[in-house]
Protein backbone atom coordinates (compact mmCIF):
# COMPACT_ATOMS: atom_id res chain seq x y z
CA UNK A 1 -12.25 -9.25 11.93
CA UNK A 2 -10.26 -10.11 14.47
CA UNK A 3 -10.63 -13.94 14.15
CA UNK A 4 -8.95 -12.83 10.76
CA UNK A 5 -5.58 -11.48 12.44
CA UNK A 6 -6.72 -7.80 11.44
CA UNK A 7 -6.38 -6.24 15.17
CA UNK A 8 -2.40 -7.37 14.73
CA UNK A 9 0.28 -4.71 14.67
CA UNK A 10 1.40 -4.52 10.84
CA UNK A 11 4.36 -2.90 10.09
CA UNK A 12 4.60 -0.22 7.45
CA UNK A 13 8.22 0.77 6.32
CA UNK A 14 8.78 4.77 5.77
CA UNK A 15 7.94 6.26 2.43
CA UNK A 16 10.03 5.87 -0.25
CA UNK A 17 10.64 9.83 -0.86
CA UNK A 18 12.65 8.32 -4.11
CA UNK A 19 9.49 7.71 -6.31
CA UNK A 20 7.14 10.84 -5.19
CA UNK A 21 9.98 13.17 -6.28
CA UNK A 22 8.95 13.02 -9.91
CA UNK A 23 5.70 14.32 -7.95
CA UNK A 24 7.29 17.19 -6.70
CA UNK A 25 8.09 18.95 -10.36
CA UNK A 26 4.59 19.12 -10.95
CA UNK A 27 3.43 22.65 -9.96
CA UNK A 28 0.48 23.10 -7.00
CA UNK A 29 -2.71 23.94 -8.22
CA UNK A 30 -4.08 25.45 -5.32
CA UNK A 31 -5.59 22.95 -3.15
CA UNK A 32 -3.01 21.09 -0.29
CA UNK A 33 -1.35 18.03 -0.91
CA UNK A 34 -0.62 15.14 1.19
CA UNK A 35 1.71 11.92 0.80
CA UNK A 36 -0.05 9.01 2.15
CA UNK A 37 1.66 5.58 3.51
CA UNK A 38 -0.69 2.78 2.78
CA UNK A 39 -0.66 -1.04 2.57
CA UNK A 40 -2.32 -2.49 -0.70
CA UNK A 41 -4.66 -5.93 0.50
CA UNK A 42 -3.18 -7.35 -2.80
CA UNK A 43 -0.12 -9.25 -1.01
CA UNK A 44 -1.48 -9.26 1.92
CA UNK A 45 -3.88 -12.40 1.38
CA UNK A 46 -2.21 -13.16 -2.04
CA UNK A 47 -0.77 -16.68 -0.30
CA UNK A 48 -4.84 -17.56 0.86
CA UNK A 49 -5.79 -17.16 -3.22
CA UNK A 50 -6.74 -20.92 -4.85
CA UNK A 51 -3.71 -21.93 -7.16
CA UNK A 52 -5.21 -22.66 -10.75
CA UNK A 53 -3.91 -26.09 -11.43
CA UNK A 54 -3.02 -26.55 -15.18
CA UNK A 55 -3.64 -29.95 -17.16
């Protein structure tokens, strides 16, 4: 994977606490909760998808 530039640093901006705070209404129901901050692969090799050529 590395040939594939997946050992490079990434950088992953802070958590938008804006649009988990609808989250926070909803009451616990017993187990613990955790916010996670992930990166989605769908942008990240979105510019290596084929381009469908229209005629």
């Amino acid at each position: 994977m590395r040939a594939f530039g997946e050992s490079l640093v990434a950088y992953r901006p802070p958590i938008d606490t804006r649009s988990v705070s609808q989250m926070k209404a909803v009451p616990p129901n017993g187990f613990p909760e955790k916010a996670l901050n992930f990166l989605t692969p769908h942008q990240k090799w979105g510019s290596t998808q084929p381009i469908a050529k229209t005629c």
